[in-house]
N, C-alpha and C. Protein backbone atom coordinates (compact mmCIF):
# COMPACT_ATOMS: atom_id res chain seq x y z
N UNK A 1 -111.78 61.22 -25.25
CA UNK A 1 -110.58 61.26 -24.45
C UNK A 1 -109.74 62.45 -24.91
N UNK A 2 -109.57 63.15 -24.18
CA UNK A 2 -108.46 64.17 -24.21
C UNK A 2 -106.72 63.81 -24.21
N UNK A 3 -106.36 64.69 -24.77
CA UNK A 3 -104.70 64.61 -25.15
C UNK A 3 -104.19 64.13 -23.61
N UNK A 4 -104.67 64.67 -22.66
CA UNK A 4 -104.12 65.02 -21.34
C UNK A 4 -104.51 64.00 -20.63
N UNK A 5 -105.92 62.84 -20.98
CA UNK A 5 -106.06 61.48 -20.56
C UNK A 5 -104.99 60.30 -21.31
N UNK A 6 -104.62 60.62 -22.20
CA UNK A 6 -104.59 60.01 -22.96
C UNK A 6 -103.29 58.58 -22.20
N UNK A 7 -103.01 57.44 -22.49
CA UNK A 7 -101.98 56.39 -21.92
C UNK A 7 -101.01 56.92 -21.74
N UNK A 8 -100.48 57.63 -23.02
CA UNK A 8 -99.04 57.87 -23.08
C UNK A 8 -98.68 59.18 -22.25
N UNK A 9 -99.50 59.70 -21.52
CA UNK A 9 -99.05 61.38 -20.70
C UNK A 9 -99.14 60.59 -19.02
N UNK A 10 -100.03 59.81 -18.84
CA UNK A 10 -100.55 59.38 -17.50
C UNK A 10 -99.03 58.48 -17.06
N UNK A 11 -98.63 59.28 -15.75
CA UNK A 11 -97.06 58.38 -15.35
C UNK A 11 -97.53 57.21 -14.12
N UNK A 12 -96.83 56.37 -14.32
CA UNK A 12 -96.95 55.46 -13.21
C UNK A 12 -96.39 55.95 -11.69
N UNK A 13 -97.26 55.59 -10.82
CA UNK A 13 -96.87 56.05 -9.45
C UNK A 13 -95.45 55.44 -8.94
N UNK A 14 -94.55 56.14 -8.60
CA UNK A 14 -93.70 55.72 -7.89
C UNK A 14 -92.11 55.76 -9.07
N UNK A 15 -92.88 56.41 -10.51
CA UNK A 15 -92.21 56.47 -11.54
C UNK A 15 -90.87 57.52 -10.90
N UNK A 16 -89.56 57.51 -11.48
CA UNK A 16 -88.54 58.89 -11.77
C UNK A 16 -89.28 59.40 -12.77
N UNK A 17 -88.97 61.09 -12.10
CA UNK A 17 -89.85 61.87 -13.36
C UNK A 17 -88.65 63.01 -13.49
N UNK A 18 -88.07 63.10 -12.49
CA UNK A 18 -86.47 63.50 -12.19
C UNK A 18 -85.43 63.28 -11.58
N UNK A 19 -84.21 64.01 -11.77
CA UNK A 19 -82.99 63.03 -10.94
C UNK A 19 -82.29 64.39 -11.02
N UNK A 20 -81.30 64.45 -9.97
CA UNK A 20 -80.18 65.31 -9.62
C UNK A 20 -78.84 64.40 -9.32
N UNK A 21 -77.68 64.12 -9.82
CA UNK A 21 -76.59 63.66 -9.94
C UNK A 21 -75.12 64.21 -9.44
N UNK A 22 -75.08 64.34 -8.31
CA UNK A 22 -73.66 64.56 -7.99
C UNK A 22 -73.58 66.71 -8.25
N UNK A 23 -74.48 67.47 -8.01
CA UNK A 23 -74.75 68.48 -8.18
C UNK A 23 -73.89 69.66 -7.22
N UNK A 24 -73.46 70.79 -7.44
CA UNK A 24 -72.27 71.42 -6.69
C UNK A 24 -72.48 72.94 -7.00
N UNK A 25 -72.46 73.55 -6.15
CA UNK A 25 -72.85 75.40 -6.11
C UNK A 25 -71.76 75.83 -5.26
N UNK A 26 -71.39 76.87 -5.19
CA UNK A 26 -70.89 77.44 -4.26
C UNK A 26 -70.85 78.96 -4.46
N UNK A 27 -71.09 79.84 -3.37
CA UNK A 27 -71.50 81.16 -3.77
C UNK A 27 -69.40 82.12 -3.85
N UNK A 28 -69.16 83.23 -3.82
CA UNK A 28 -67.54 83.98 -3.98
C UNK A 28 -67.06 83.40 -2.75
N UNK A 29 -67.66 82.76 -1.58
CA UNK A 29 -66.96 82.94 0.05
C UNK A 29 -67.17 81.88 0.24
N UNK A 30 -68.20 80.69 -0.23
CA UNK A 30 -68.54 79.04 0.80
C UNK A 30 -69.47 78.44 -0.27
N UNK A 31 -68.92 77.05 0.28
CA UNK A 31 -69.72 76.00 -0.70
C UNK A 31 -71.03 75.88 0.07
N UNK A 32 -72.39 75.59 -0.97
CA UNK A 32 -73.39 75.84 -0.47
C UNK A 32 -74.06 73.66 -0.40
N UNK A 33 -73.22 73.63 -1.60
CA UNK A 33 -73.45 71.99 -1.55
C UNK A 33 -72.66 71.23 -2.71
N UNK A 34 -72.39 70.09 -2.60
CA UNK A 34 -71.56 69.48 -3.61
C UNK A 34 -72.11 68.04 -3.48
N UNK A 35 -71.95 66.99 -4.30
CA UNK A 35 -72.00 65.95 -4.83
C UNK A 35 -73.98 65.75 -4.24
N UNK A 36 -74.44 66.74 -4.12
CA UNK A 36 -75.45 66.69 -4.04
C UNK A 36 -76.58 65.79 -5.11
N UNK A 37 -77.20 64.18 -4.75
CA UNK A 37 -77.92 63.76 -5.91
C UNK A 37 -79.38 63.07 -4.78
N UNK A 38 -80.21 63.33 -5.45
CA UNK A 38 -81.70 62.73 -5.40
C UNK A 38 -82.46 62.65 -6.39
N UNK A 39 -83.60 61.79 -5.96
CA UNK A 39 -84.61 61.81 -7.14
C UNK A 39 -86.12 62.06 -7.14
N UNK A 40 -87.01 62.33 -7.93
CA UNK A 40 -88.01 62.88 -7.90
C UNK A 40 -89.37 61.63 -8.46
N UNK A 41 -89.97 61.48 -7.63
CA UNK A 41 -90.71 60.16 -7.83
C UNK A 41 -92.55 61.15 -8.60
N UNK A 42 -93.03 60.56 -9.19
CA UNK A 42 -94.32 60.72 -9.67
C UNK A 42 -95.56 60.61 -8.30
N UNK A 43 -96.33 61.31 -8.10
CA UNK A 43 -97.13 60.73 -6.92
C UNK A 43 -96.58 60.74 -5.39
N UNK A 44 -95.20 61.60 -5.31
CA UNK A 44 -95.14 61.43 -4.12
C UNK A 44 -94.73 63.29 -3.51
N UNK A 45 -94.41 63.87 -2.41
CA UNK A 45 -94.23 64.60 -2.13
C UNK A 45 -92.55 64.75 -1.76
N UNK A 46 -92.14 65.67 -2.77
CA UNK A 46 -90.64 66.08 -1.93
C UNK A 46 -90.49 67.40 -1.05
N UNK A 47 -89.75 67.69 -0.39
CA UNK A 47 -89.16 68.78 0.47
C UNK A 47 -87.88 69.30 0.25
N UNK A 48 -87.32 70.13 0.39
CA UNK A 48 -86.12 70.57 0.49
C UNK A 48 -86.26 71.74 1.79
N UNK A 49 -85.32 71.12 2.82
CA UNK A 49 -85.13 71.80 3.84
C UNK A 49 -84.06 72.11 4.67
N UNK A 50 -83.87 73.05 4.65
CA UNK A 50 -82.65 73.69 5.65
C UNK A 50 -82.44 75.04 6.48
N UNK A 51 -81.15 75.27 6.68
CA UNK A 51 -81.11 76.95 7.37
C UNK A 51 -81.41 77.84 6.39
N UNK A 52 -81.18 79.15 6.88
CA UNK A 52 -81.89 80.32 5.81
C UNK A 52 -80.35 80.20 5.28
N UNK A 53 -80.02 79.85 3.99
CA UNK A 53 -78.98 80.75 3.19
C UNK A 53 -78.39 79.58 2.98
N UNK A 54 -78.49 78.05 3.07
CA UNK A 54 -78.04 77.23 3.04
C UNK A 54 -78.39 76.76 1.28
N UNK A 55 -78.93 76.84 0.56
CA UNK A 55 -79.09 77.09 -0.99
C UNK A 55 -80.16 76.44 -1.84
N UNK A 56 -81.04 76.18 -0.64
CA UNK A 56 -82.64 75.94 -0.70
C UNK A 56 -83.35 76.71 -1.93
N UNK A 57 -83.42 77.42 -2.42
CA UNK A 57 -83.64 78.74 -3.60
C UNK A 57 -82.93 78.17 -4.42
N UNK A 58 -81.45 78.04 -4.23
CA UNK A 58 -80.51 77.98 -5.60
C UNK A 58 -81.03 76.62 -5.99
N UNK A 59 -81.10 76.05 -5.30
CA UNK A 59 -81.26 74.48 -5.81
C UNK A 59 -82.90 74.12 -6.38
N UNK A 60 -83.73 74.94 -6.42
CA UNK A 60 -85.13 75.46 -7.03
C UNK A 60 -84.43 75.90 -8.29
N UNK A 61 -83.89 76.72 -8.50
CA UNK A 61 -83.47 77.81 -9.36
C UNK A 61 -82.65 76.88 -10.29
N UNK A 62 -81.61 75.99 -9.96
CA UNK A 62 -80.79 75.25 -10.87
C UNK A 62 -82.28 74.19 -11.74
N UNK A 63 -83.22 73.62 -10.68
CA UNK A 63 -83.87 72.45 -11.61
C UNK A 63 -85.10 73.47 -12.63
N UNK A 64 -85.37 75.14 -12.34
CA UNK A 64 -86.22 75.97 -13.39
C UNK A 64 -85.34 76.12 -14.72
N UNK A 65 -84.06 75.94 -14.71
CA UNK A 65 -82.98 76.30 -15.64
C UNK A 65 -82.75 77.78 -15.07
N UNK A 66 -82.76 78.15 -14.24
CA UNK A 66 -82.89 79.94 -14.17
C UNK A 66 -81.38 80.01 -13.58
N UNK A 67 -80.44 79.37 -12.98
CA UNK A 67 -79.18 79.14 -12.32
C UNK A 67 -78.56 77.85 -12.80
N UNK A 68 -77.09 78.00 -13.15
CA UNK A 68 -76.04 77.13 -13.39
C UNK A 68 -75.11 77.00 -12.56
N UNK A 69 -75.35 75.55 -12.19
CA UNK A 69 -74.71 75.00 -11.03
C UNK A 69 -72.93 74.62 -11.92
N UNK A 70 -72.23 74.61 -10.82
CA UNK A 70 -70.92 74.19 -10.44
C UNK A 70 -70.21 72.94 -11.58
N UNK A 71 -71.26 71.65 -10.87
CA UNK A 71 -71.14 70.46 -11.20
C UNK A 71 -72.57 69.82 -11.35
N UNK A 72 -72.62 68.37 -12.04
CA UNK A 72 -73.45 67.85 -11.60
C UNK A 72 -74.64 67.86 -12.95
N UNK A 73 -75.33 66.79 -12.81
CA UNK A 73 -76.32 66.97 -14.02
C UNK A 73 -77.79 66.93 -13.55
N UNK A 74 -78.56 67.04 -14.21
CA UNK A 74 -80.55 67.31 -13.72
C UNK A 74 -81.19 66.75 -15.00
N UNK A 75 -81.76 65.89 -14.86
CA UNK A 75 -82.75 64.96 -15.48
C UNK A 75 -84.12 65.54 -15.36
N UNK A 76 -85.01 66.19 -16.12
CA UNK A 76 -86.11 66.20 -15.92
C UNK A 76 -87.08 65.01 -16.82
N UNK A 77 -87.89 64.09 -16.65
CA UNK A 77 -88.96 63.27 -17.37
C UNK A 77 -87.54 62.86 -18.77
N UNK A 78 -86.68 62.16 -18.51
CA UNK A 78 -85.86 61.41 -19.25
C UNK A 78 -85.29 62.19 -20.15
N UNK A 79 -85.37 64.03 -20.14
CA UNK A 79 -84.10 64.98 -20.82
C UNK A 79 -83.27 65.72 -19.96
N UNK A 80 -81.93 65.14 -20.70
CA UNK A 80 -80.96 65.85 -19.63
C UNK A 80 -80.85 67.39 -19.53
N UNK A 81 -80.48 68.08 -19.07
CA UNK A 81 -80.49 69.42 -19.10
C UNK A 81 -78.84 70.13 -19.13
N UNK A 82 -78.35 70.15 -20.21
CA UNK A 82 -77.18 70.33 -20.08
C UNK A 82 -76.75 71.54 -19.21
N UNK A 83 -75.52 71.46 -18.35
CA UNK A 83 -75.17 72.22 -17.17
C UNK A 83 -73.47 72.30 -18.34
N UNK A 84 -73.11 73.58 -17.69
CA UNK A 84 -71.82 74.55 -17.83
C UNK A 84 -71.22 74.60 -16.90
N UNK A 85 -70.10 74.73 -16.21
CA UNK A 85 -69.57 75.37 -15.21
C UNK A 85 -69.96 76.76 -15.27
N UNK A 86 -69.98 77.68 -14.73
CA UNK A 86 -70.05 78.93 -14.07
C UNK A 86 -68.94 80.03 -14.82
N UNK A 87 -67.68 79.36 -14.78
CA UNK A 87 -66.79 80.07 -15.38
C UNK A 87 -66.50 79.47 -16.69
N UNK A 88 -67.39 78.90 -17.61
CA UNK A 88 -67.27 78.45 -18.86
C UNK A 88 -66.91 79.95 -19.90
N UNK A 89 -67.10 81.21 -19.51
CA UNK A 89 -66.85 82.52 -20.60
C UNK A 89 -65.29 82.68 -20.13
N UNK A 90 -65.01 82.47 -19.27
CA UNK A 90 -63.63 82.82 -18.70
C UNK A 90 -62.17 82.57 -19.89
């Protein structure tokens, strides 16, 4: 058995493997989304869909760590990912 069979890596279907909580962006001119929360199930397929520019990317980009959102927290597999405001150097 490999590391990667092993009980403790294999998730149960239908498991949270992530979560988004009350999440908030907004670009210098318009809010792109706020109190934004869902969750991310093991075994199933999610989507994110909208208009072009509506913050489909950013909201990819906030759960890679590559962008810091507004508000709001991101759970990946039961570690939180601590979030800043934007203007936290200010």
């Amino acid at each position: 058995m490999t590391k990667e069979d092993s009980p403790e890596n294999k998730m149960e279907y239908g498991s949270t493997v992530g979560s988004v909580t009350n999440l908030g962006f907004s670009t210098y001119d318009r809010i792109l989304f706020e109190n934004l929360t869902f969750s991310i199930r093991s075994g199933e397929v999610t989507a994110i869909t909208g208009k072009s520019g509506s913050g489909k990317t950013v909201i990819l980009k906030i759960l890679a760590g590559a962008e810091i959102p507004e508000a709001g927290n991101v759970n990946i597999q039961s570690k939180k990912i601590v979030m800043c405001p934007k203007n936290w150097m200010i």
